[in-house]
Protein backbone atom coordinates (compact mmCIF):
# COMPACT_ATOMS: atom_id res chain seq x y z
CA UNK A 1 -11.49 -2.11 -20.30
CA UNK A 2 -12.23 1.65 -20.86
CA UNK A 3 -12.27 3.69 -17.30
CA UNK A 4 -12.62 7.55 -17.35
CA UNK A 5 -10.27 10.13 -14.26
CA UNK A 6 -9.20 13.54 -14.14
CA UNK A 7 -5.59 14.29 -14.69
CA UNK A 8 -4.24 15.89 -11.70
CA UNK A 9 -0.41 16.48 -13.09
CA UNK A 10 -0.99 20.13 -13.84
CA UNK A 11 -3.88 22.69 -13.22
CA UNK A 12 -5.57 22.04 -16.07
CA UNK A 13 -7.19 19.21 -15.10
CA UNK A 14 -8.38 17.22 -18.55
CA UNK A 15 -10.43 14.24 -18.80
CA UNK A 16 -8.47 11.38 -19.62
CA UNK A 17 -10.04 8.38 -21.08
CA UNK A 18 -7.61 5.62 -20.22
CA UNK A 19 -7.90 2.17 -22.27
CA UNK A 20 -6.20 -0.93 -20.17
CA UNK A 21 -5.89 -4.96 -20.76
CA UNK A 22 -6.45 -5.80 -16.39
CA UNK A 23 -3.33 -3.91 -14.94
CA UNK A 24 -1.69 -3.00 -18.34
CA UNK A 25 -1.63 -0.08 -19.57
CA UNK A 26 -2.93 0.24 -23.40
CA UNK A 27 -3.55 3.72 -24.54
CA UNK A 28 -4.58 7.14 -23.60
CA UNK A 29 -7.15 9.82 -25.18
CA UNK A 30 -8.25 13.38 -23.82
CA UNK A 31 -4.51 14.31 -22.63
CA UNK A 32 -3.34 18.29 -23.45
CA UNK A 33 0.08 17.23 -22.39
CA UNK A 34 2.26 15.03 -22.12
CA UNK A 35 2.28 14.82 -18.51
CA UNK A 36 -1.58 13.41 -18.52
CA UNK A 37 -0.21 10.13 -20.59
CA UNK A 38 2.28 9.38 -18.10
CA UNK A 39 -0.08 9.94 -15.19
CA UNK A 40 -2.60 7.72 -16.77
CA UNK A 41 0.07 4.80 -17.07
CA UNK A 42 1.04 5.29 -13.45
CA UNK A 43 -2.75 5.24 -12.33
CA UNK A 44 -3.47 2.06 -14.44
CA UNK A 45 -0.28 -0.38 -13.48
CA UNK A 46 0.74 1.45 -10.03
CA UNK A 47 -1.53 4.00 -8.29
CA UNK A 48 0.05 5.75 -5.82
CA UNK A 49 -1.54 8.20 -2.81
CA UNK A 50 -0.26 10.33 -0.61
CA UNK A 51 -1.97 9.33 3.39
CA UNK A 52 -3.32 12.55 5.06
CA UNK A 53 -4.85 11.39 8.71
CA UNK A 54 -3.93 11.54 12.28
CA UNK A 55 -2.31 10.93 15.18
CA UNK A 56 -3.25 10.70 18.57
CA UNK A 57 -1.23 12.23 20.95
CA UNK A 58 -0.79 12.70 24.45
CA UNK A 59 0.34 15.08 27.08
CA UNK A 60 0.24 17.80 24.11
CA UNK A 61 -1.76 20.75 23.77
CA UNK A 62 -3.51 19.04 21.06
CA UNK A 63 -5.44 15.97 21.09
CA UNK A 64 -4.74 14.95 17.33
CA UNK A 65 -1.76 15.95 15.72
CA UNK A 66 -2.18 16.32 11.71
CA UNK A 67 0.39 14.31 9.98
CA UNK A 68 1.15 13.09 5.78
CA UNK A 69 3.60 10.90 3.90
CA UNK A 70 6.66 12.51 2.67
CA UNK A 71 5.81 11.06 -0.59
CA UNK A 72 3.48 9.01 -2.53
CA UNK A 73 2.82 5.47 -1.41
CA UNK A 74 1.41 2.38 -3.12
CA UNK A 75 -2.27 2.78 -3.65
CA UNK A 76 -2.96 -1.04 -2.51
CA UNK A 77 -1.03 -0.65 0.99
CA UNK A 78 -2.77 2.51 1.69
CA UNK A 79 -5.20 0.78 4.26
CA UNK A 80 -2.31 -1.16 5.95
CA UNK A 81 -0.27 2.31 6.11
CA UNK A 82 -3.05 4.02 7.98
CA UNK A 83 -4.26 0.86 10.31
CA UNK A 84 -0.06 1.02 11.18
CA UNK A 85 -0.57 5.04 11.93
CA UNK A 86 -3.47 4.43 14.42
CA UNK A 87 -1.33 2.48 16.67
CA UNK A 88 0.94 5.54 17.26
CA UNK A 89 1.02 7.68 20.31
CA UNK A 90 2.69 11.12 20.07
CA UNK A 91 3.85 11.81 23.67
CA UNK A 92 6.79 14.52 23.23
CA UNK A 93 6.20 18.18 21.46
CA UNK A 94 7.44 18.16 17.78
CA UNK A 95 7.64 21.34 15.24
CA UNK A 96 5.75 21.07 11.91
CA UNK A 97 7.93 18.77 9.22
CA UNK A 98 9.26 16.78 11.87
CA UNK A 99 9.31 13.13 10.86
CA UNK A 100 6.98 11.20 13.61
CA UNK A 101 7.69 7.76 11.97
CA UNK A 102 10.66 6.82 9.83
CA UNK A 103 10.21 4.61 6.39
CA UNK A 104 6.75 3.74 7.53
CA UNK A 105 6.44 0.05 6.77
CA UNK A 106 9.83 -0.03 5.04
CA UNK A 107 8.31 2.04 2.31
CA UNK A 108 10.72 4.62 1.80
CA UNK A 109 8.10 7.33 3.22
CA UNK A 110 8.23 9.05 6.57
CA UNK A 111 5.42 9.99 8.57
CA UNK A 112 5.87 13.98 8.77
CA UNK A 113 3.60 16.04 11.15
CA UNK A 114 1.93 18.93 9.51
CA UNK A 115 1.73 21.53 12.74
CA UNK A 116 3.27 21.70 15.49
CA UNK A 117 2.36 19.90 19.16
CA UNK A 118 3.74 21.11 22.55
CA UNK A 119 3.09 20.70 26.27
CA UNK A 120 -0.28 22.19 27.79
């Protein structure tokens, strides 16, 4: 199977075309470094995102507090990570980088918020 991204390991952005047997990773063609190959191997056998959403707070001078993952999680538990996010409630102020959820679903990633959230 033949399946055509964009590298996003460095700015220069090249068109990888990535050739894979189901989940394994075969070969790699388009890559200016060597970064790209290495990217494209990840991507085939074990995607991994980053979750950028929300979280509702309350008592705070903000509705929705913007929060991430400290790192990169599993591409195929992205949907359970963010269905586990929507069933927090921020209810005391917290500074931008503080951790609102620790190892989020034992994945080795804490939820960090990206502003900060005070009292009214």
């Amino acid at each position: 199977m033949k399946r055509v991204i964009t590298c996003i390991s460095c700015p220069k952005g090249c068109r990888l075309e990535i050739e894979a047997d189901g989940k394994a990773f075969v070969s790699v063609s388009g890559n200016k470094c060597p970064r790209g190959a290495e990217y494209a191997r990840r991507e085939t056998e074990a995607p991994l995102r980053v979750l950028t959403t929300c979280v509702l707070t309350r008592g705070l001078d903000i509705k929705m507090l913007p929060v991430r993952t400290s790192g990169p999680i599993p591409l195929e538990r992205l949907a359970e990570a963010a269905a586990a996010v929507r069933r927090l409630t921020v209810t005391t102020p917290v500074k931008a980088g503080a951790v609102v959820a620790a190892d989020l679903l034992g994945l080795g990633v804490d939820l960090v918020a990206c502003r900060r959230a005070g009292k009214p």
